[in-house]
Each structure stands twice: as C-alpha cells, then as structure tokens.
C-alpha atoms as a PDB file:
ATOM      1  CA  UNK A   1      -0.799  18.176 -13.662  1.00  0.00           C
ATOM      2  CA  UNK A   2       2.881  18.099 -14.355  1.00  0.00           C
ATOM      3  CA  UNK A   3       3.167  14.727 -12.253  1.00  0.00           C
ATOM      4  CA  UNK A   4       0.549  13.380 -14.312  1.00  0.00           C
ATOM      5  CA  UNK A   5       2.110  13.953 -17.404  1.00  0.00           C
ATOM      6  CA  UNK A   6       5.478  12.517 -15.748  1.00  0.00           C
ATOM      7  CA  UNK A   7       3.522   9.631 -14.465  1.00  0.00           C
ATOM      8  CA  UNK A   8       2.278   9.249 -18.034  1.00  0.00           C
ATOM      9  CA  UNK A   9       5.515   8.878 -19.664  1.00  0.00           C
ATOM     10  CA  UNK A  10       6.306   6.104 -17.773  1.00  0.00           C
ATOM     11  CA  UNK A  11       3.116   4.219 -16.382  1.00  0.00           C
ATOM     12  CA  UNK A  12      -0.101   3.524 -18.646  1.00  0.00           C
ATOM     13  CA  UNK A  13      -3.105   2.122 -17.011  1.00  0.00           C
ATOM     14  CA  UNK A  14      -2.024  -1.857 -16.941  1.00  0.00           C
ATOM     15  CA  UNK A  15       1.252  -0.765 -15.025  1.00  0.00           C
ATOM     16  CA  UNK A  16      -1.053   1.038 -12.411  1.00  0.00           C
ATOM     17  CA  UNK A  17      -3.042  -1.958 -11.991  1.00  0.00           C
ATOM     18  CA  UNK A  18      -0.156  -4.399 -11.386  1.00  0.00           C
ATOM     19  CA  UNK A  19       0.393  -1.940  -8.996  1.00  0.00           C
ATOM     20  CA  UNK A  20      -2.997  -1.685  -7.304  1.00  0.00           C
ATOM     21  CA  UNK A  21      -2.516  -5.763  -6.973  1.00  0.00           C
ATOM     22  CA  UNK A  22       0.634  -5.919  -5.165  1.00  0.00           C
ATOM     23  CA  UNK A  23      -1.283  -2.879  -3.029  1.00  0.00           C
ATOM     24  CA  UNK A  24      -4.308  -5.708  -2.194  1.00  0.00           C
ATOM     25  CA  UNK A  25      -1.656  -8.434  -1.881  1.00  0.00           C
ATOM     26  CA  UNK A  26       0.737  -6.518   0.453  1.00  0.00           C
ATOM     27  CA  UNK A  27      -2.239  -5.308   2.285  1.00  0.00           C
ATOM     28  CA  UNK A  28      -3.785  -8.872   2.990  1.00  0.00           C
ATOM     29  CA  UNK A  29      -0.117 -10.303   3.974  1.00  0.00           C
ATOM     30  CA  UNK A  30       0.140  -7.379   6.571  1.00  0.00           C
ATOM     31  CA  UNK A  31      -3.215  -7.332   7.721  1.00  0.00           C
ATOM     32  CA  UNK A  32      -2.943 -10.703   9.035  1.00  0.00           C
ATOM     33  CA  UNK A  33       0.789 -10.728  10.068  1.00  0.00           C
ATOM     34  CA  UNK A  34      -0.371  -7.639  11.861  1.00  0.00           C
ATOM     35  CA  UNK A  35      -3.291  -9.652  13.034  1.00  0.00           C
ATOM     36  CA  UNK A  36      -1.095 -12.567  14.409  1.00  0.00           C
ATOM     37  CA  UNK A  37       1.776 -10.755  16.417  1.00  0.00           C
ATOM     38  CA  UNK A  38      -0.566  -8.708  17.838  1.00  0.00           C
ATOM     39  CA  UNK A  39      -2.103 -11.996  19.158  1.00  0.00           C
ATOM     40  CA  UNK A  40       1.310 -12.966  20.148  1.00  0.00           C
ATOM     41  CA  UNK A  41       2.463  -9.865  21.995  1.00  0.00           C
ATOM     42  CA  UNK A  42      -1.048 -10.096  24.135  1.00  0.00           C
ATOM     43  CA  UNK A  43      -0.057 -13.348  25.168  1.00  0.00           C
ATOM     44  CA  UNK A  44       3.729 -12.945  25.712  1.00  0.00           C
ATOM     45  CA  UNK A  45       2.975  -9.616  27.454  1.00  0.00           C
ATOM     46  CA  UNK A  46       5.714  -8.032  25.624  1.00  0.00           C
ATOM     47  CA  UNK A  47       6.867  -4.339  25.409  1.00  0.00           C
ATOM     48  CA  UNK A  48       8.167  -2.300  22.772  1.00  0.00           C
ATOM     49  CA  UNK A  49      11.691  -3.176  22.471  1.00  0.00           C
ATOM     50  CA  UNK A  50      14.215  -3.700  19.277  1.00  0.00           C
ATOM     51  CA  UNK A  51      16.478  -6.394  21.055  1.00  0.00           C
ATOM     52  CA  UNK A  52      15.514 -10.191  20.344  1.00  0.00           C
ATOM     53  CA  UNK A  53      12.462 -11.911  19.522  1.00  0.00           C
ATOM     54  CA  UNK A  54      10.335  -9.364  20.134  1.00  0.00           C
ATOM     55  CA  UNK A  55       6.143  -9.593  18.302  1.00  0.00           C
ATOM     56  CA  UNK A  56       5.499  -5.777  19.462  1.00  0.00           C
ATOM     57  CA  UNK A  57       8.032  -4.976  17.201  1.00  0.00           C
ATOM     58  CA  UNK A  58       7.050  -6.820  14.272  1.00  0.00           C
ATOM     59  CA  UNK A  59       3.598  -5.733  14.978  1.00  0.00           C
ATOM     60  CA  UNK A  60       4.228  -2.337  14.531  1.00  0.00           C
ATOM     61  CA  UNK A  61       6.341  -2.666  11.940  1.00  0.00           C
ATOM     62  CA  UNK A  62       3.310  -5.140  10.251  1.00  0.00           C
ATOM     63  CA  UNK A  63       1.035  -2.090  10.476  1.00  0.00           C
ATOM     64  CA  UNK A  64       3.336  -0.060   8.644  1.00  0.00           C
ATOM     65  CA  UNK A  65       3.815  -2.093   6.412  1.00  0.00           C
ATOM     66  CA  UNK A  66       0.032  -1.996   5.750  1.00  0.00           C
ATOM     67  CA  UNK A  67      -0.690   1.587   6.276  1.00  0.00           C
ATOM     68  CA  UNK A  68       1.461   1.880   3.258  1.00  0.00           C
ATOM     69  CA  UNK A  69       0.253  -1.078   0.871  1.00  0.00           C
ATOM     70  CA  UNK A  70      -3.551   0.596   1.707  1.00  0.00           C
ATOM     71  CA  UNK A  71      -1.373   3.933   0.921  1.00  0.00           C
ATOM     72  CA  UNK A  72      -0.280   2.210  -2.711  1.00  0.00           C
ATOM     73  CA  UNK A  73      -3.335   1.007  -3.843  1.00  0.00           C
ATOM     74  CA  UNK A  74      -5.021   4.290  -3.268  1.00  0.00           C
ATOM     75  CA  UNK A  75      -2.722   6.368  -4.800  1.00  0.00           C
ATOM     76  CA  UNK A  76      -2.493   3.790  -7.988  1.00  0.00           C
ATOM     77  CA  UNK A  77      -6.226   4.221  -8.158  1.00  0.00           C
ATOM     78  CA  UNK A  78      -6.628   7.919  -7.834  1.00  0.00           C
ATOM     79  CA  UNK A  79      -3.390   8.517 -10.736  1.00  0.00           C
ATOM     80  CA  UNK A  80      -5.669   5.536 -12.806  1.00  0.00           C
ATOM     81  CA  UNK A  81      -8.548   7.793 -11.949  1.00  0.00           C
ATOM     82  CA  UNK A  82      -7.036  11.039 -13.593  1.00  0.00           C
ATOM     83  CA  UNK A  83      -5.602   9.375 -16.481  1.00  0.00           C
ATOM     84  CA  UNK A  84      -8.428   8.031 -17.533  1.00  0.00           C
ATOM     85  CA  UNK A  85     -10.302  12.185 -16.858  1.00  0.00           C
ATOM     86  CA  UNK A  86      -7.181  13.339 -19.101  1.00  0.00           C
ATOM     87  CA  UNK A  87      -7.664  11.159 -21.907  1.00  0.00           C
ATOM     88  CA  UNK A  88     -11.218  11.446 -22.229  1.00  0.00           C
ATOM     89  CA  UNK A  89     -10.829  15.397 -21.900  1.00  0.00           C
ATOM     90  CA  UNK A  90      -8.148  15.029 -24.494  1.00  0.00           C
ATOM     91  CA  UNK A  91     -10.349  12.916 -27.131  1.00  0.00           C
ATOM     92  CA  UNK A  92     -13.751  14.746 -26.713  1.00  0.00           C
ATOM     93  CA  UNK A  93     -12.388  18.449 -27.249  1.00  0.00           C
END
C-alpha cells in the first residue's frame, strides 16, 4: 500500500495508460523483430555469439526486450487496477 500511495503522487490513471500503450507498442515491435531474427538465425545457422553481425544475438536480446514490454503493460494495468479499488473504497466509506 505504501507504493501505491507513492505511485499516486506521481502517476494518475491517464499516465498509466500512456504507459500501458508504449507496453502494446514495444511489445508488437519486439514480437516481430523477435519473430524475424529468429527466421534469420535458422537460416544463417548461427550460434550465440556477441562478435559481428550476429541475429541469435539480437534475437535474444528481441525477446527481452518483449518479456519486459508484456512485463510493463501488466504491471501498468494491475497499479490502474488498485487505484481505481482505492478510490472507490475511499469515496463509498
């Protein structure tokens, strides 16, 4: 609860929104970047490696990048979530 009220202070509910677009629109971007090098390392038969032009590398790094754009949007939508519990709760007592 003492996040929330932090997260209150600072964020209201069209702020968490913004952010649960950039969340989709990251996601989508990485989904299919992911989509494409992995393509691209199948066909190059590449290995993991940081040197050069490498798509295993960006692939992985892709589906990081999604894991945590899915990871933004989720967490946006469960703080929107108990904002909106906390002020109903505080207007109905």
């Amino acid at each position: 609860m003492h996040l929330l009220r932090k997260l209150e202070k600072y964020h209201d509910d069209k702020t968490l929104e913004q952010l649960k677009i950039l969340g989709m629109i990251a996601s989508v971007a990485s989904g299919i970047s992911l989509g494409v090098y992995t393509i691209l390392t199948f066909l190059e038969n590449q290995h993991f490696d940081l040197k050069g032009a490498n798509y295993f590398s960006s692939a992985v790094f892709s589906g990081v990048c999604l894991f945590s754009s899915i990871e933004l949007y989720i967490v946006a939508q469960w703080y929107q979530n108990a904002m909106k519990v906390r002020v109903k709760k505080k207007y109905s007592v």
